[in-house]
N, C-alpha and C. Protein backbone atom coordinates (compact mmCIF):
# COMPACT_ATOMS: atom_id res chain seq x y z
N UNK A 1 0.84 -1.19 0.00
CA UNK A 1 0.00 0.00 0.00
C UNK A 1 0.87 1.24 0.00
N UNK A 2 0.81 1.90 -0.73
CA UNK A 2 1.21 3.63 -1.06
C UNK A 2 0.58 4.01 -0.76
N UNK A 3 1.05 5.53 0.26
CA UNK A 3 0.00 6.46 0.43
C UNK A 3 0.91 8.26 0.84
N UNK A 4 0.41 8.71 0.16
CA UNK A 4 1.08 9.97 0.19
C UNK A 4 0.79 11.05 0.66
N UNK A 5 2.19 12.24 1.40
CA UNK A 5 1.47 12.92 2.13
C UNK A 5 1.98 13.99 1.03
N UNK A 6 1.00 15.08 0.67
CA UNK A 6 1.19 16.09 -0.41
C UNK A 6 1.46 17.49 0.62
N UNK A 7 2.62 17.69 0.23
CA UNK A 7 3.05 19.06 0.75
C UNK A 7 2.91 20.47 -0.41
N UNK A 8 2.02 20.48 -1.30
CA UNK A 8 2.14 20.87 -1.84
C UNK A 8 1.15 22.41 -1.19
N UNK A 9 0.28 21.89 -0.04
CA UNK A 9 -0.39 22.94 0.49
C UNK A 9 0.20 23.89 1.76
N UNK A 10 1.70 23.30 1.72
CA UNK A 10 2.39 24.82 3.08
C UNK A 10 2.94 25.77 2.18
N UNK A 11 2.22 26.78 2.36
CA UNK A 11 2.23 28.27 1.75
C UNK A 11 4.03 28.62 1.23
N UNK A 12 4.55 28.93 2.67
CA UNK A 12 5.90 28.92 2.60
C UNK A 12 6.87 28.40 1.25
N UNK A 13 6.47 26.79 1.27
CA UNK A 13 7.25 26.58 0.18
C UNK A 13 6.60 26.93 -1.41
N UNK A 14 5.51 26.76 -1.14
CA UNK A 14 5.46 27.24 -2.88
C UNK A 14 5.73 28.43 -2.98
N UNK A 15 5.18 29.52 -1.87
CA UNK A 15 5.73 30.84 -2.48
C UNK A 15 7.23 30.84 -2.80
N UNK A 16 8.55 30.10 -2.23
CA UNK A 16 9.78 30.02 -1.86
C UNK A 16 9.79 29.54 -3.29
N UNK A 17 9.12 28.57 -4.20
CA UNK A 17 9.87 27.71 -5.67
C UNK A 17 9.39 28.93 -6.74
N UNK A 18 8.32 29.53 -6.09
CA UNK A 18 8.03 30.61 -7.12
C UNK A 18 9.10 31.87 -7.35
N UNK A 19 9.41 32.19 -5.72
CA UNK A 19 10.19 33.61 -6.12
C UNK A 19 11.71 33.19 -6.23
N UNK A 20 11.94 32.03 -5.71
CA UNK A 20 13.51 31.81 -5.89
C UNK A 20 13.69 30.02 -5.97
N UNK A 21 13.59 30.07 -7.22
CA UNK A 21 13.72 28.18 -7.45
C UNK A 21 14.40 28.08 -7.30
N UNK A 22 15.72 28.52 -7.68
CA UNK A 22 16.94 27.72 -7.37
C UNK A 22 17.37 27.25 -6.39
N UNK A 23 17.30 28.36 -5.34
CA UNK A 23 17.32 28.08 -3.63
C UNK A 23 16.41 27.12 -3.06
N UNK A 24 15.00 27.57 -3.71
CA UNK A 24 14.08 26.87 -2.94
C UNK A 24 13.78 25.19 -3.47
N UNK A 25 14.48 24.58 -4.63
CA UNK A 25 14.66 23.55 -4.85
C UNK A 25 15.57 22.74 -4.25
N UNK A 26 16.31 23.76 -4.25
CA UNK A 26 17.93 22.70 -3.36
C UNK A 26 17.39 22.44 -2.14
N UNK A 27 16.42 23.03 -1.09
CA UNK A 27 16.19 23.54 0.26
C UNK A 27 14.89 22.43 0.45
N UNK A 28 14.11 22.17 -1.10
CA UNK A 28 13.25 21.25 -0.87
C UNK A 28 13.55 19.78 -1.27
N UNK A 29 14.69 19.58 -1.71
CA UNK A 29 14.97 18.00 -1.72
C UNK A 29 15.78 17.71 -0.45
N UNK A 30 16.24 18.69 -0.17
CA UNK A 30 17.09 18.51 1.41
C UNK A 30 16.15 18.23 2.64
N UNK A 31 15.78 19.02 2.33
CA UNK A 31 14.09 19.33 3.85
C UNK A 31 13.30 18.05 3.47
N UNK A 32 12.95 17.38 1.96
CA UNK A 32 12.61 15.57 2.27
C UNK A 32 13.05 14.67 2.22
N UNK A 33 14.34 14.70 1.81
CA UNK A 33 14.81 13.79 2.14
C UNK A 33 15.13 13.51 3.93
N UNK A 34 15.61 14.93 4.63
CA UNK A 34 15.46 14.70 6.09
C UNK A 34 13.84 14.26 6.25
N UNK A 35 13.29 14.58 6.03
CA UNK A 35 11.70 14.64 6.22
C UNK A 35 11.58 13.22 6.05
N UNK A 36 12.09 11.80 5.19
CA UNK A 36 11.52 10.74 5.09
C UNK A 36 12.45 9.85 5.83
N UNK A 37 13.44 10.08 5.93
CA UNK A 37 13.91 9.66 7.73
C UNK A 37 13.25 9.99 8.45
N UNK A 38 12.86 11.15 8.87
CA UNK A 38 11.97 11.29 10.18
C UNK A 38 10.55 10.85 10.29
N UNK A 39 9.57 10.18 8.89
CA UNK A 39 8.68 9.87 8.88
C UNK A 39 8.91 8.19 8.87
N UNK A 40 10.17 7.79 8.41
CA UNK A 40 10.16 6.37 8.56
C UNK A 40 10.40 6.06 10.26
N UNK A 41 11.08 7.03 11.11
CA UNK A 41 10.98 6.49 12.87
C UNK A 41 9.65 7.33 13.00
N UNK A 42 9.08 8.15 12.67
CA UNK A 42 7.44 8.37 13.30
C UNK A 42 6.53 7.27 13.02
N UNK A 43 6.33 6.56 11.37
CA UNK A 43 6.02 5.47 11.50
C UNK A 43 6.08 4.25 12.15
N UNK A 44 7.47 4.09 11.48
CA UNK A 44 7.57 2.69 12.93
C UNK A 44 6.85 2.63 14.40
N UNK A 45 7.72 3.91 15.14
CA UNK A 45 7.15 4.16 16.08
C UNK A 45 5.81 4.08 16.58
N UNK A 46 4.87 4.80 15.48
CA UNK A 46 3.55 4.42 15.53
C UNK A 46 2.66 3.59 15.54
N UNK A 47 3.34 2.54 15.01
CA UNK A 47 2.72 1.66 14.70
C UNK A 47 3.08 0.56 15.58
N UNK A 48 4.70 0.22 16.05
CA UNK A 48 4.91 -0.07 17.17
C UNK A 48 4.03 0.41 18.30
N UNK A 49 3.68 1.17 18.80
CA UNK A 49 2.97 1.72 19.84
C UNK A 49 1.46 0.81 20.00
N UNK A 50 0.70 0.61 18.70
CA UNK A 50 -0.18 -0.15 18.52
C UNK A 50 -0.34 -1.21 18.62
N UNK A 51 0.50 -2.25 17.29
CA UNK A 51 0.56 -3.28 17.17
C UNK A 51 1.54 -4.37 18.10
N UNK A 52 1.14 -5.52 18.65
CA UNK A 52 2.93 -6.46 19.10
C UNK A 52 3.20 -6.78 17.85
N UNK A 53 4.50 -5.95 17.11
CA UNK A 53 5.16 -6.50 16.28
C UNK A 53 6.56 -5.78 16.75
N UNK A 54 7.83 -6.39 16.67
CA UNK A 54 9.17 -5.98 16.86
C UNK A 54 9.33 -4.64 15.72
N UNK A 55 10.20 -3.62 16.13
CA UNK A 55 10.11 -2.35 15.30
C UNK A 55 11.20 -2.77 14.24
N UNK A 56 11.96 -4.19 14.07
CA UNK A 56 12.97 -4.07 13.10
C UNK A 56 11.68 -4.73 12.29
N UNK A 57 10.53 -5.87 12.65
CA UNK A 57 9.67 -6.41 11.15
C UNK A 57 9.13 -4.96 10.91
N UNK A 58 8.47 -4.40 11.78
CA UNK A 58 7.67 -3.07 10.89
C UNK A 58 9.07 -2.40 10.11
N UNK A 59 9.75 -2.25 10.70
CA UNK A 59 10.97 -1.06 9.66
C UNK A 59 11.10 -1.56 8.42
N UNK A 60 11.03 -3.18 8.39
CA UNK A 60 11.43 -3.92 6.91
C UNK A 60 10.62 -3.78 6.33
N UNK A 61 8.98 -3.64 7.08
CA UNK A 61 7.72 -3.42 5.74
C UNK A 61 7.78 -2.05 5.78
N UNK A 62 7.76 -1.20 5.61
CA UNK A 62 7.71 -0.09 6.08
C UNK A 62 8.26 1.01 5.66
N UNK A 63 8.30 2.15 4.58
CA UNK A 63 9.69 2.83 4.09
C UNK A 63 8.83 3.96 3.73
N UNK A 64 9.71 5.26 4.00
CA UNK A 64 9.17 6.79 3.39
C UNK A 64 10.11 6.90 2.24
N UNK A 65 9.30 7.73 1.39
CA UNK A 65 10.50 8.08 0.07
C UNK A 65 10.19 9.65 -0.08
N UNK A 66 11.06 10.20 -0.54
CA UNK A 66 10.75 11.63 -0.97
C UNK A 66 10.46 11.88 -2.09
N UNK A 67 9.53 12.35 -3.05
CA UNK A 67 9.51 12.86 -3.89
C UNK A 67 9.08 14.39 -4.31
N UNK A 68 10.62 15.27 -4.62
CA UNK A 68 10.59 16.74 -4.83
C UNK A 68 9.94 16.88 -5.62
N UNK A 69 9.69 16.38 -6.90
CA UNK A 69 8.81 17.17 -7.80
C UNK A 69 7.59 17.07 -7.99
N UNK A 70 6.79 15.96 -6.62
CA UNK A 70 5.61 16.34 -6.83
C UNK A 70 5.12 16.77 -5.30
N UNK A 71 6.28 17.19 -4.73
CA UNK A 71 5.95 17.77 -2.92
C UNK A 71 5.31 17.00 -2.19
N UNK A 72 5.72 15.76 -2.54
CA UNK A 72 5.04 14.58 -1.44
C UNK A 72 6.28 13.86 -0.80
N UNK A 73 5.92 13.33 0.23
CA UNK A 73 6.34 11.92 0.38
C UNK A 73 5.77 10.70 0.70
N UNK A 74 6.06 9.25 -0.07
CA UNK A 74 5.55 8.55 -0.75
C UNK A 74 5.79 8.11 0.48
N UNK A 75 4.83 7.06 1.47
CA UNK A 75 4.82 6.26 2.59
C UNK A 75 4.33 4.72 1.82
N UNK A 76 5.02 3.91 1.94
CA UNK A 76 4.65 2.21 0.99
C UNK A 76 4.86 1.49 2.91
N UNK A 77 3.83 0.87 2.84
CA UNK A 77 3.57 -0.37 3.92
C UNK A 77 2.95 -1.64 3.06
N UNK A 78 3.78 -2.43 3.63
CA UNK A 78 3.32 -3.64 2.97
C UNK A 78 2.35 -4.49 3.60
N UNK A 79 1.43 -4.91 2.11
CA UNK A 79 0.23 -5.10 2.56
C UNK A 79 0.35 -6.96 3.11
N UNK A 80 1.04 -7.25 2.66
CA UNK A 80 1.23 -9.10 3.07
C UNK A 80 0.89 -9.20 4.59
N UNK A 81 -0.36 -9.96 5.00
CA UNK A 81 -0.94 -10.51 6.32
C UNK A 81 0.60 -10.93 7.35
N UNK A 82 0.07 -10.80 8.12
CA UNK A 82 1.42 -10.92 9.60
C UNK A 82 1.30 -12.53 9.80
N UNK A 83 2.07 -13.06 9.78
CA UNK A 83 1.84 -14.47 10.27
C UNK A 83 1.80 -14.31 11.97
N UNK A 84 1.28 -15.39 12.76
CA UNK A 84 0.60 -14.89 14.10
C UNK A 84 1.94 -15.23 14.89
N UNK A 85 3.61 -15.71 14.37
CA UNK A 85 4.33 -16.22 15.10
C UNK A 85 5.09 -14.75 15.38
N UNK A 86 4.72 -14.20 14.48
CA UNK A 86 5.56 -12.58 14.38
C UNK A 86 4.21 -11.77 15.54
N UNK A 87 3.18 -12.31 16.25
CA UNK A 87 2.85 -11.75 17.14
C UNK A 87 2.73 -12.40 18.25
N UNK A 88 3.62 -13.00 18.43
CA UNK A 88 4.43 -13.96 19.94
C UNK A 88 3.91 -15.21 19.82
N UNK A 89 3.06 -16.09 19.03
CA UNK A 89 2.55 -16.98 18.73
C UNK A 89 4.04 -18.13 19.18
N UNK A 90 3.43 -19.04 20.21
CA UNK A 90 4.54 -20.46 20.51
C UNK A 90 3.32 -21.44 20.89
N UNK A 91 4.60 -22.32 20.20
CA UNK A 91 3.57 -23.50 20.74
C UNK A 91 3.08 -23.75 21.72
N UNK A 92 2.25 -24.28 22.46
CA UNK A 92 1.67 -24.79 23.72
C UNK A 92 1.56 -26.53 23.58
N UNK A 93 2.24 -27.03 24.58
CA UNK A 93 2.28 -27.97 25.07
C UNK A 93 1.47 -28.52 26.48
N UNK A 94 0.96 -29.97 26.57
CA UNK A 94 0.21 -30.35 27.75
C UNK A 94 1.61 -31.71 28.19
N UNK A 95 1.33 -32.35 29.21
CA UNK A 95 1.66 -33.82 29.25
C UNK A 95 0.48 -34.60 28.09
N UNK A 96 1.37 -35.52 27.83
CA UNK A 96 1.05 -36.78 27.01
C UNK A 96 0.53 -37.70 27.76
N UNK A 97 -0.47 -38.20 27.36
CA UNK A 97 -0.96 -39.63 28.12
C UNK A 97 -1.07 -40.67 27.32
N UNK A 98 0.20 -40.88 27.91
CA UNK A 98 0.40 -42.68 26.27
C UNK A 98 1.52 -43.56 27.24
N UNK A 99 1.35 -44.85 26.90
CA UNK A 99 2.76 -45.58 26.94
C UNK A 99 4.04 -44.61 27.03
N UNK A 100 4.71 -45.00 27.99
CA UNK A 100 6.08 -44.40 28.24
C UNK A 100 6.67 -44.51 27.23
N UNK A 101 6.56 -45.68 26.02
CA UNK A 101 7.64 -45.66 24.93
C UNK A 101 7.19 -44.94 23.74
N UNK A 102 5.89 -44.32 23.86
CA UNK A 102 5.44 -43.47 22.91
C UNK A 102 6.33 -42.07 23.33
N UNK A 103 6.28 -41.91 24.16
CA UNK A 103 6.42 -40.55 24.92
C UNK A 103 7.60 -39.85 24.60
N UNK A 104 8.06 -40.01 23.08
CA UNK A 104 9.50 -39.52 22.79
C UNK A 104 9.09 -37.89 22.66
N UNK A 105 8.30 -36.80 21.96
CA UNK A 105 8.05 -35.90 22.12
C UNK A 105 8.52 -35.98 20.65
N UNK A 106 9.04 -34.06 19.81
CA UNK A 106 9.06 -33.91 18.85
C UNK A 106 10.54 -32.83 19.01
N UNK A 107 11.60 -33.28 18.71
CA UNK A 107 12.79 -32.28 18.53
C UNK A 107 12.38 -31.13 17.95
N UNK A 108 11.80 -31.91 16.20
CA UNK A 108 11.72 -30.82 14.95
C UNK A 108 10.82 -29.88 15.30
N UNK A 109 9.91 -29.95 16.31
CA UNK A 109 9.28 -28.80 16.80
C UNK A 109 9.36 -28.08 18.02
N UNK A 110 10.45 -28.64 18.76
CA UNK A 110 10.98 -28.01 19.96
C UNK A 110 10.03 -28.78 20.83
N UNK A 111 9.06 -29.87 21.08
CA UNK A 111 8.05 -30.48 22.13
C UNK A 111 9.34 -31.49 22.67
N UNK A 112 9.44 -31.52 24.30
CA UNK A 112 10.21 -32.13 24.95
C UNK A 112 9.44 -33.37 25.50
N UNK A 113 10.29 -34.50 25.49
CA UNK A 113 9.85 -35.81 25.80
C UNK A 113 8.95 -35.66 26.79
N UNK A 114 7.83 -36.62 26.56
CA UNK A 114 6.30 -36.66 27.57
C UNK A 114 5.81 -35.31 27.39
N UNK A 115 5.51 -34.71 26.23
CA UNK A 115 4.74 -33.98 26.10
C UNK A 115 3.89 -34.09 24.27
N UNK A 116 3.06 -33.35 24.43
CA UNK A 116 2.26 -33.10 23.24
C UNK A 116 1.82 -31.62 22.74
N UNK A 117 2.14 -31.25 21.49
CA UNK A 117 1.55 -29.87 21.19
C UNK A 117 0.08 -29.86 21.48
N UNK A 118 0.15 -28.77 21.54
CA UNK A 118 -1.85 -28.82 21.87
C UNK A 118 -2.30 -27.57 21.77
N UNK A 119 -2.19 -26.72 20.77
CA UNK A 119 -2.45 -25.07 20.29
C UNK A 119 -1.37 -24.04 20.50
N UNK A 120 -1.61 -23.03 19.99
CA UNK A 120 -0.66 -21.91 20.50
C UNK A 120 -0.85 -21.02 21.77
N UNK A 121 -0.10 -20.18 22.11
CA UNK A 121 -0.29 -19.68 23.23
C UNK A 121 0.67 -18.70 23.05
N UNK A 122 0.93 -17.00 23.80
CA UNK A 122 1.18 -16.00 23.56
C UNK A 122 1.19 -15.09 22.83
N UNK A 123 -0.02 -15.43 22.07
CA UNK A 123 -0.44 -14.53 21.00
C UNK A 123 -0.74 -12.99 21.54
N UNK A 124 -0.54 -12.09 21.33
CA UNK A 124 -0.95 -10.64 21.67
C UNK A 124 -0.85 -9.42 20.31
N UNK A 125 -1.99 -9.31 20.07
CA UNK A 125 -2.19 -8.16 18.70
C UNK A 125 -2.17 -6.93 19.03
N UNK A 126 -2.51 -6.57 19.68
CA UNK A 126 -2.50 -5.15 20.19
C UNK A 126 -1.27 -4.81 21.28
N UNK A 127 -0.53 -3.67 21.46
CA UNK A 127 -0.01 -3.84 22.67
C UNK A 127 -0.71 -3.12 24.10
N UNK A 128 -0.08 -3.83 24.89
CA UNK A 128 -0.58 -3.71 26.01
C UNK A 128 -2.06 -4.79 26.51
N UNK A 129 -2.55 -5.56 25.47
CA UNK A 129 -3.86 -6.42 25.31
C UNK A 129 -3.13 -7.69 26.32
N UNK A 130 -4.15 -8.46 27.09
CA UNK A 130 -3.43 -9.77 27.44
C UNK A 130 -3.29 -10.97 26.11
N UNK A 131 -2.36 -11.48 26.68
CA UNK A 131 -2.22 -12.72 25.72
C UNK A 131 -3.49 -13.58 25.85
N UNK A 132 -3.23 -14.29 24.49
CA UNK A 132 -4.38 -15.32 24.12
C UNK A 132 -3.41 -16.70 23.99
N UNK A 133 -4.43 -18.09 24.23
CA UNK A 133 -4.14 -19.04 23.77
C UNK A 133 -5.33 -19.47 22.95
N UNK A 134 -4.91 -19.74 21.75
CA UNK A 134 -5.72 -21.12 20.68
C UNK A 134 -5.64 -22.02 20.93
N UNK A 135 -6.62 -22.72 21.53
CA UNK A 135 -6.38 -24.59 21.39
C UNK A 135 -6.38 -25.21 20.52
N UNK A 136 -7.12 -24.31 19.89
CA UNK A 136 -7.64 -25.84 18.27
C UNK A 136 -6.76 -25.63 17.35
N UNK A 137 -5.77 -24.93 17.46
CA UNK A 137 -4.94 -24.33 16.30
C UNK A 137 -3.61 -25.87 16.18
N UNK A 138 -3.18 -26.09 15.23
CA UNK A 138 -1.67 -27.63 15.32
C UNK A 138 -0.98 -25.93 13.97
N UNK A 139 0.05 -26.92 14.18
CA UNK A 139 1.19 -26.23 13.73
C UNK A 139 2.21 -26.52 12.16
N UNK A 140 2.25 -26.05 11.25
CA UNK A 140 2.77 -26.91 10.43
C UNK A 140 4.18 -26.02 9.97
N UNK A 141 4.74 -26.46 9.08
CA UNK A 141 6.39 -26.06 8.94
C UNK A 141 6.13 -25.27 7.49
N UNK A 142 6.79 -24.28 7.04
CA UNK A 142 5.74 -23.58 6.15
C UNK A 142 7.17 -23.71 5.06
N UNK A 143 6.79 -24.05 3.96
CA UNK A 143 7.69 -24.31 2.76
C UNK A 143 8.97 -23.58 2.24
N UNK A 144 9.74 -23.41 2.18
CA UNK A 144 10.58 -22.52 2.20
C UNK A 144 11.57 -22.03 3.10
N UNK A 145 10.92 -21.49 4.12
CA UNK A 145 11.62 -20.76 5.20
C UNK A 145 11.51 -21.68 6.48
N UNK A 146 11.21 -23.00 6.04
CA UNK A 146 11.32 -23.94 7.57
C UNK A 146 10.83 -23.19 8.92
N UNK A 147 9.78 -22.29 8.62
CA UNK A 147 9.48 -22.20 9.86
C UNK A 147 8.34 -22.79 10.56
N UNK A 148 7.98 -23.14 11.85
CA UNK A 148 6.77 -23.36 12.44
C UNK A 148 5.66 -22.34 12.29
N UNK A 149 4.26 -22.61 12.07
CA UNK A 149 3.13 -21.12 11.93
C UNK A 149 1.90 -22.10 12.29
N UNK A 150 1.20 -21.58 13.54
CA UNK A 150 0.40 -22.35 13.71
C UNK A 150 -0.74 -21.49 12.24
N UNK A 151 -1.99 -23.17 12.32
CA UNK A 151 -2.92 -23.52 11.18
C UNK A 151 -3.87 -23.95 11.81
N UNK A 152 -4.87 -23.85 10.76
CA UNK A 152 -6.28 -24.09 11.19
C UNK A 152 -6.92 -25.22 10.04
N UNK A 153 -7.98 -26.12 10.86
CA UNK A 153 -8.22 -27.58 9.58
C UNK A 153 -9.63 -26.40 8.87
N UNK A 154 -9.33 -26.54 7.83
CA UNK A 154 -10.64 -25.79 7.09
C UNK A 154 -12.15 -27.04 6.56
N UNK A 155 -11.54 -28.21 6.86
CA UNK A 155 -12.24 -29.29 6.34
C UNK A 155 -11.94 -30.64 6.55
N UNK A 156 -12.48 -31.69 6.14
CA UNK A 156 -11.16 -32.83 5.73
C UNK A 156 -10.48 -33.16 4.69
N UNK A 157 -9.62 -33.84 5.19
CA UNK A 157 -8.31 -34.20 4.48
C UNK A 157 -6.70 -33.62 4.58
N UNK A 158 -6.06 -34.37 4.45
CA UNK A 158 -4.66 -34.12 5.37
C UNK A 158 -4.13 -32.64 5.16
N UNK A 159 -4.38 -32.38 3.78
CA UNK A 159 -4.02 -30.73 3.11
C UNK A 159 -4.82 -29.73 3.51
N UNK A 160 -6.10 -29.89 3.75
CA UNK A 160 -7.22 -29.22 4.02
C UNK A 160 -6.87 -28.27 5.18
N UNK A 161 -6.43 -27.27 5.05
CA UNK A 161 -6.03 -26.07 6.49
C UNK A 161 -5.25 -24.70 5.76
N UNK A 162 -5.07 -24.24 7.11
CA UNK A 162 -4.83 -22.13 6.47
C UNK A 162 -4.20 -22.16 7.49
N UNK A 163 -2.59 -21.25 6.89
CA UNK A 163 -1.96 -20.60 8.06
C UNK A 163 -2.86 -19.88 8.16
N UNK A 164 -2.45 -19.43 9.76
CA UNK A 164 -2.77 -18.08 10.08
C UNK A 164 -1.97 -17.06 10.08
N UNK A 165 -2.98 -15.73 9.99
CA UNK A 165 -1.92 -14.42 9.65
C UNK A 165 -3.35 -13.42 10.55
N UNK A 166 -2.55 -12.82 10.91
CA UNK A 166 -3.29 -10.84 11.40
C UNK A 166 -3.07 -10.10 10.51
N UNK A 167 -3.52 -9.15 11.48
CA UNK A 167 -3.50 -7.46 10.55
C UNK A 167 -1.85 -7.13 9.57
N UNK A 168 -1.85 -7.44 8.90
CA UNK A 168 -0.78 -6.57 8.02
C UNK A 168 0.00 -4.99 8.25
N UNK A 169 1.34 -4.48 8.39
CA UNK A 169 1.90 -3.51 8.85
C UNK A 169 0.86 -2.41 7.74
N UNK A 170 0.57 -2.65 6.66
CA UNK A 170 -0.14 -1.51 5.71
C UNK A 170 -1.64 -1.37 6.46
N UNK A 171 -2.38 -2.32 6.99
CA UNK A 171 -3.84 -1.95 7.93
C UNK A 171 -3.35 -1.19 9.01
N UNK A 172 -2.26 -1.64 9.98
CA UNK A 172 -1.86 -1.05 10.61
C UNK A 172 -1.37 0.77 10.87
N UNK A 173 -0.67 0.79 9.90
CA UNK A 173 -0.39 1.77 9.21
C UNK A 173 -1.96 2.71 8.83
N UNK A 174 -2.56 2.40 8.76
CA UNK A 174 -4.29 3.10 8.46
C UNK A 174 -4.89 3.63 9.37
N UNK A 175 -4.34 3.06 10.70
CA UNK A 175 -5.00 3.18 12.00
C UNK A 175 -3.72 4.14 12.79
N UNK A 176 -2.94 4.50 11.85
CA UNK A 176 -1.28 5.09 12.90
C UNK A 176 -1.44 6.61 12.08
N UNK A 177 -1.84 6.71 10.29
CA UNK A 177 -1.23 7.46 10.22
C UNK A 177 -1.43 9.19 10.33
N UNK A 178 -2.83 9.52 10.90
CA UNK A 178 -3.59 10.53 11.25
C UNK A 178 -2.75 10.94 12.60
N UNK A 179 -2.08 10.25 13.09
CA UNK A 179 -1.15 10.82 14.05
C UNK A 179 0.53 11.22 13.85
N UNK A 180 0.66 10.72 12.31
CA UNK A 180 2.06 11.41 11.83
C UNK A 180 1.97 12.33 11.15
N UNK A 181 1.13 12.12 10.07
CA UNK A 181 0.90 13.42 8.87
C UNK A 181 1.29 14.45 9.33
N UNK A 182 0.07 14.97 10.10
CA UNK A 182 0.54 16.38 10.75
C UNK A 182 1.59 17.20 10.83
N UNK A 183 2.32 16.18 12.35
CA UNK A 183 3.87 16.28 12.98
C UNK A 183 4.87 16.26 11.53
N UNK A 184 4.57 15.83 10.61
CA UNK A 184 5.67 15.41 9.21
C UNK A 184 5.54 16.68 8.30
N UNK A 185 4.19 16.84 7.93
CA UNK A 185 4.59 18.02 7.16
C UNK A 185 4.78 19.56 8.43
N UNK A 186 4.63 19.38 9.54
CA UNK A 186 5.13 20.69 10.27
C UNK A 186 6.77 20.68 10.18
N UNK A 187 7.02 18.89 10.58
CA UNK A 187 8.82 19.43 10.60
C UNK A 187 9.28 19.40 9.11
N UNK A 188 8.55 19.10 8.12
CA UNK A 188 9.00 18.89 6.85
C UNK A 188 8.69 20.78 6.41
N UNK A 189 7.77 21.41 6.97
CA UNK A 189 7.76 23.01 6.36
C UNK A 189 9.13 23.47 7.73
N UNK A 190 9.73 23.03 8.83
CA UNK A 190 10.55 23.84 9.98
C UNK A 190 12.02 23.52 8.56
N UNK A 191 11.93 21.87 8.33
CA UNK A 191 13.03 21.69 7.88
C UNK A 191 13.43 22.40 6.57
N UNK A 192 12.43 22.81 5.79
CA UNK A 192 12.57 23.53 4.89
C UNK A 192 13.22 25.03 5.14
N UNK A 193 12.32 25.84 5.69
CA UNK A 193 12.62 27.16 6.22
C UNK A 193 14.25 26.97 6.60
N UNK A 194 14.62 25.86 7.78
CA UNK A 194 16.09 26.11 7.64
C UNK A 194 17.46 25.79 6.90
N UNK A 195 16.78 24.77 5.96
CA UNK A 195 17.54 24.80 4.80
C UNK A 195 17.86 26.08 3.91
N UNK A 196 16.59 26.85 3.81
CA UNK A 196 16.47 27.95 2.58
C UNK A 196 17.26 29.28 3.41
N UNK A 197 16.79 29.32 4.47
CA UNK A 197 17.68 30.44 4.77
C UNK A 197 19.36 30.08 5.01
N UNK A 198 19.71 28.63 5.13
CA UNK A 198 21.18 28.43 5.70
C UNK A 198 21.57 28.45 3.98
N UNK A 199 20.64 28.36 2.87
CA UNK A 199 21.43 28.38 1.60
C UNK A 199 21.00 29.83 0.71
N UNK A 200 20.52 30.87 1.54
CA UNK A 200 20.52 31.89 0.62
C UNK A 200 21.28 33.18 1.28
């Protein structure tokens, strides 16, 4: 998801490209490019604040770009669903009730001898929310990246099931960004002003 914040409405700078472009061009690729650093840690931040996700996965979906010639900057969050292990999602284990010689457990999934998976547990979407456990949820190893993600049976038959995934950093991002805009184009018109006067 792209979504852009148009600076094309702080007075300051357009009057500034009108009466002195030269200055006021140099002063406005400087002022966003600082400007989309400071909107990529207001984002994160923001959205960290909301969501349990670690601020290095949001930073990786997550990126401001500047673009001078149309007085925006371009905010891209990626829209790909969160898998639920990236929101503290671990397995949950019970004791096993079987024959002692059954009772080897599962290395490849981290389950220690005399035990059995039996849903997930530490799930938390929101921060500050208590954790959840899923019972009905089993766990499968997801193609590629060998990782564990708990799943859900959608039906029968052995194939028949859906990882699970949450809210995506770009939904997230929907619900964060009425609290950056603002703050971004104010320091994006401060950062301007002191570019133009430190270059004229």
């Amino acid at each position: 998801m792209a979504d852009n914040i148009d600076l094309s409405a702080i007075n300051d700078i357009a009057q500034a490209l009108n009466d002195y472009p030269e200055i006021a061009d140099k002063a406005l690729r400087l002022a966003l490019a600082s400007a989309a650093r400071r909107g990529l840690t207001l984002g994160v931040d923001a959205i960290f604040q909301r969501k349990a996700l670690s601020k290095s996965y949001i930073r990786s979906n997550f990126d401001v770009r500047s673009r001078p010639k149309a007085l925006e900057l371009r905010i891209i969050a990626n829209q790909r669903p969160v898998l639920f292990s990236r929101y503290g999602a671990q397995m949950r284990t019970v004791p096993a009730r079987s024959e002692p010689r059954y009772l080897k457990g599962d290395s490849a999934r981290g389950i220690p001898r005399g035990r059995k998976a039996a849903g997930a547990k530490g799930l938390r979407f929101n921060r500050g929310d208590a954790k959840q456990t899923f019972r009905h949820v089993f766990w499968v190893r997801i193609r590629g990246s060998g990782r564990w993600e708990p799943a859900e049976r959608q039906g029968p038959g052995r194939s028949n099931y859906e990882v699970l995934h949450s809210m995506s950093v770009a939904q997230a991002w929907v619900h964060s960004r009425d609290d950056v805009a603002p703050e971004l184009q104010d320091y994006t018109a401060a950062e301007f002003t002191r570019q133009f006067l430190r270059l004229s």
